[in-house]
N, C-alpha and C. Protein backbone atom coordinates (compact mmCIF):
# COMPACT_ATOMS: atom_id res chain seq x y z
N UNK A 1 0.84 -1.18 0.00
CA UNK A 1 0.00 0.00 0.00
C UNK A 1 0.89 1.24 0.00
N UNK A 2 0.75 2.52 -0.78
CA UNK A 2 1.78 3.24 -1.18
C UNK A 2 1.07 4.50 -0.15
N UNK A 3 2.09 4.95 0.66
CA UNK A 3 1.58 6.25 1.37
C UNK A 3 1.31 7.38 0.82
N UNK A 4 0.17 7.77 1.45
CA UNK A 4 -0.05 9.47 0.48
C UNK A 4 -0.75 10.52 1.03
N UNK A 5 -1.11 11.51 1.08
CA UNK A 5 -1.29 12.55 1.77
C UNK A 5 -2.37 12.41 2.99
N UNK A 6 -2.07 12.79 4.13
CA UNK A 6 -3.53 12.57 5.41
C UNK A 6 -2.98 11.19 6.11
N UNK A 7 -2.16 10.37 5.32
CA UNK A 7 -2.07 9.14 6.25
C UNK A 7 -1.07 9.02 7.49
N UNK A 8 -1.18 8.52 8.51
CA UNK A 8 -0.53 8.64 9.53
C UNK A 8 0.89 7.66 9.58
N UNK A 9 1.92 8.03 9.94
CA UNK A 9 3.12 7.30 9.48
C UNK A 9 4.05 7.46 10.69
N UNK A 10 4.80 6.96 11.70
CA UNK A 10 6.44 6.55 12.03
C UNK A 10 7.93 6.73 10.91
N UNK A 11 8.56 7.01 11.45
CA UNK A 11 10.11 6.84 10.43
C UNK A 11 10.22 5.41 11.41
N UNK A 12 10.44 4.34 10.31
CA UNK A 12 11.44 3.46 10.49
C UNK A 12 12.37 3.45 10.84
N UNK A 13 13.32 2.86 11.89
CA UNK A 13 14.64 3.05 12.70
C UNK A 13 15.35 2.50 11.61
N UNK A 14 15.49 1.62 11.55
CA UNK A 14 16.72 1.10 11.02
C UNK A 14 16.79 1.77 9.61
N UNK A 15 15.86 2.06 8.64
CA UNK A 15 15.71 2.76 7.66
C UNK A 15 16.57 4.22 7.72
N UNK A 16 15.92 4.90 8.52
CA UNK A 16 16.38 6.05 8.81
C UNK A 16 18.19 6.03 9.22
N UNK A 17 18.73 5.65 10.37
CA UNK A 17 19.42 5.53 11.02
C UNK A 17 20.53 4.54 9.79
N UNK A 18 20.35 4.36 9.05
CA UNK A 18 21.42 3.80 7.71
C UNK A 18 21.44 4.60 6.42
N UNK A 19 20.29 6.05 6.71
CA UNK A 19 19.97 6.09 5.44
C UNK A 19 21.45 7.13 4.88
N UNK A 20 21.54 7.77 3.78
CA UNK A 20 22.53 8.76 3.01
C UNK A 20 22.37 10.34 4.17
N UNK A 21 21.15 10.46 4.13
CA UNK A 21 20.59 11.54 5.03
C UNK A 21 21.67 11.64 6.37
N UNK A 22 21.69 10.44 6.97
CA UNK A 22 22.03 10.47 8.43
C UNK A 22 23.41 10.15 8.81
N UNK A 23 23.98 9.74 7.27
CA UNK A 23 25.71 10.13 6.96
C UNK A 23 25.97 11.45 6.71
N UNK A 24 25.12 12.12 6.37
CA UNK A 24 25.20 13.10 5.87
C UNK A 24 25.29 14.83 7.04
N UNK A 25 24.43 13.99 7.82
CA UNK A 25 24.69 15.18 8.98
C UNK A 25 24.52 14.28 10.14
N UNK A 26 24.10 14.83 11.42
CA UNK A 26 23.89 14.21 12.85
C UNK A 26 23.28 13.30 12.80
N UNK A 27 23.90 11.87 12.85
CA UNK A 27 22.52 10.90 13.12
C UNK A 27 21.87 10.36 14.51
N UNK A 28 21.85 11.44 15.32
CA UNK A 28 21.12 11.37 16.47
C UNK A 28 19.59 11.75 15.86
N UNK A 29 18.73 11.09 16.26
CA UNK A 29 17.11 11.38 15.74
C UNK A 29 16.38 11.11 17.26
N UNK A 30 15.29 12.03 17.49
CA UNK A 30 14.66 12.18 18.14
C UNK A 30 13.59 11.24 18.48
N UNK A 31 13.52 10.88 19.74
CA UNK A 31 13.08 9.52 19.79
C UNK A 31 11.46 9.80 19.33
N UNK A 32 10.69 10.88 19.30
CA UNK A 32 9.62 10.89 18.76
C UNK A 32 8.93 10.88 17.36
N UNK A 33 9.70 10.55 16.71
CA UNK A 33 10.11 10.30 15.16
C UNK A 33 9.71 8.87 14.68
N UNK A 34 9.99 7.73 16.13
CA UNK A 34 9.78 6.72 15.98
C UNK A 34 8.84 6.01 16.99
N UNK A 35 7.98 6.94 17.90
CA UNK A 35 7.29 6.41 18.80
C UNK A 35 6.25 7.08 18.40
N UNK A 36 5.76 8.31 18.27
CA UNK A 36 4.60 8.81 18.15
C UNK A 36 4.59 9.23 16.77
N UNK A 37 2.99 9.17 15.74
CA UNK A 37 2.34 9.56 14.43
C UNK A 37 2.95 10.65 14.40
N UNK A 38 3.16 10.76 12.89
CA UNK A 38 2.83 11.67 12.36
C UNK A 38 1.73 11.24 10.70
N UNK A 39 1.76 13.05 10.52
CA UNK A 39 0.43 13.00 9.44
C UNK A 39 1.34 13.48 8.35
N UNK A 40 1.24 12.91 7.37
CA UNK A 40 1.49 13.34 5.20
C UNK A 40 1.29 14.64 5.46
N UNK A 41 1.42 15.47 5.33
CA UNK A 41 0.89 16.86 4.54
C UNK A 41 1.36 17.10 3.16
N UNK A 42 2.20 16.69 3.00
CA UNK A 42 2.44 16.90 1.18
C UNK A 42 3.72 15.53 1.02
N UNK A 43 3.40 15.48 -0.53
CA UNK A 43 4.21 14.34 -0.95
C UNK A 43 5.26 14.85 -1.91
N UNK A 44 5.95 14.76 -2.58
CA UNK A 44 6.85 15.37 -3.63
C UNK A 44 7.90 14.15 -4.09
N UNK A 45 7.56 13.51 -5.11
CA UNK A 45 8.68 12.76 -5.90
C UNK A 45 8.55 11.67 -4.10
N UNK A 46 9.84 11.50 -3.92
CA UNK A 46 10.23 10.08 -3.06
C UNK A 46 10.10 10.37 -1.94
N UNK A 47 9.74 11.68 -1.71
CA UNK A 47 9.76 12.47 -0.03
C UNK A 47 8.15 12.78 0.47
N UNK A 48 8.25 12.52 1.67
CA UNK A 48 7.30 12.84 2.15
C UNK A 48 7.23 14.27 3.56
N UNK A 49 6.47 15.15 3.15
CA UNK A 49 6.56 16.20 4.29
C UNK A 49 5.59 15.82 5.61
N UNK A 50 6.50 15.42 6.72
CA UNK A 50 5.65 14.74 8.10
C UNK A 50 5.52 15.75 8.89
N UNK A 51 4.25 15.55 9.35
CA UNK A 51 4.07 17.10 10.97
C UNK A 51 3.73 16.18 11.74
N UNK A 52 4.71 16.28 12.62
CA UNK A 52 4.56 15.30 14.03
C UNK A 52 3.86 16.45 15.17
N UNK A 53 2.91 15.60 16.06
CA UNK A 53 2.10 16.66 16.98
C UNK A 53 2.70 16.89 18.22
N UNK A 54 3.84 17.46 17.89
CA UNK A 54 4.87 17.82 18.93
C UNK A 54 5.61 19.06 18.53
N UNK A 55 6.05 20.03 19.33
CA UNK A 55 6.59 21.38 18.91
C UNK A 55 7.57 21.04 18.29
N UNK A 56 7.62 20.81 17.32
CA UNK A 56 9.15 21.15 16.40
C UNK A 56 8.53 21.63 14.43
N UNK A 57 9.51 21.61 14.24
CA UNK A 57 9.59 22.12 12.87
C UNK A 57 8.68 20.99 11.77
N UNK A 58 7.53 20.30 10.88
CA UNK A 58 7.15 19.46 10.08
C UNK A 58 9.13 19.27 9.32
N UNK A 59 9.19 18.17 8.89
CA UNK A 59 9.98 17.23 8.31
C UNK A 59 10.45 16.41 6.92
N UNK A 60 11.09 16.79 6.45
CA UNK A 60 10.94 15.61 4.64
C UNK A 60 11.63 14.50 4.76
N UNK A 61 11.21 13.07 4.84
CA UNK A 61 11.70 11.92 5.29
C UNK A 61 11.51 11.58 3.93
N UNK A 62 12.00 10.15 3.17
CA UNK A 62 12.00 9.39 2.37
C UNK A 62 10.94 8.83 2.26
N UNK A 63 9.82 8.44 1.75
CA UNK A 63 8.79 7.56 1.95
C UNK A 63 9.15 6.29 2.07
N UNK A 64 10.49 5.71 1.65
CA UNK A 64 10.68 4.13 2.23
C UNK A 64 11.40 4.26 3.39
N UNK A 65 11.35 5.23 4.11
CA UNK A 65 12.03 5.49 5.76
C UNK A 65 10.62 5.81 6.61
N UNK A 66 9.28 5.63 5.72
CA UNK A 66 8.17 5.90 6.80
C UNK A 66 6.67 4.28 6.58
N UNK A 67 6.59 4.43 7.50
CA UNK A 67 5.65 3.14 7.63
C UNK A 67 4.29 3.70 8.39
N UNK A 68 2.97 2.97 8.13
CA UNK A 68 2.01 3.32 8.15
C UNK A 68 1.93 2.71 9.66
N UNK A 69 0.75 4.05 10.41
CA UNK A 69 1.13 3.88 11.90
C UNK A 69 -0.02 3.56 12.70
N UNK A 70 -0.71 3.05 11.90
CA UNK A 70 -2.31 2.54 11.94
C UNK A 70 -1.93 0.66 12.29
């Protein structure tokens, strides 16, 4: 099932935590990234923009670094 806008999603650990991204700068990730939803708000090519319901900044993760959280 292919994720797409409104659906509720997790970043995958191990996904994330190996990905180019997380060689790329700090790969410390916030443990709420992988414990609590977030929601699609926009999709673009392979990325997905996540707003997690926690004060920080919405996010562009990979869509094969996010899994459906339903």
């Amino acid at each position: 099932m292919a994720l797409k806008k409104g659906d509720l999603v997790r970043a995958v650990r191990e996904k994330l935590e190996t990905s180019l991204e997380a060689k790329a700068s700090d790969g410390r990730f916030s443990s709420y990234l992988f414990e609590t939803q977030g929601e699609i708000v926009d999709v673009r090519g392979d990325y997905a923009l996540v707003k997690f319901y926690v004060p920080t900044p919405n996010i562009w993760l990979r869509l094969d670094q996010l899994e459906s959280a339903k």
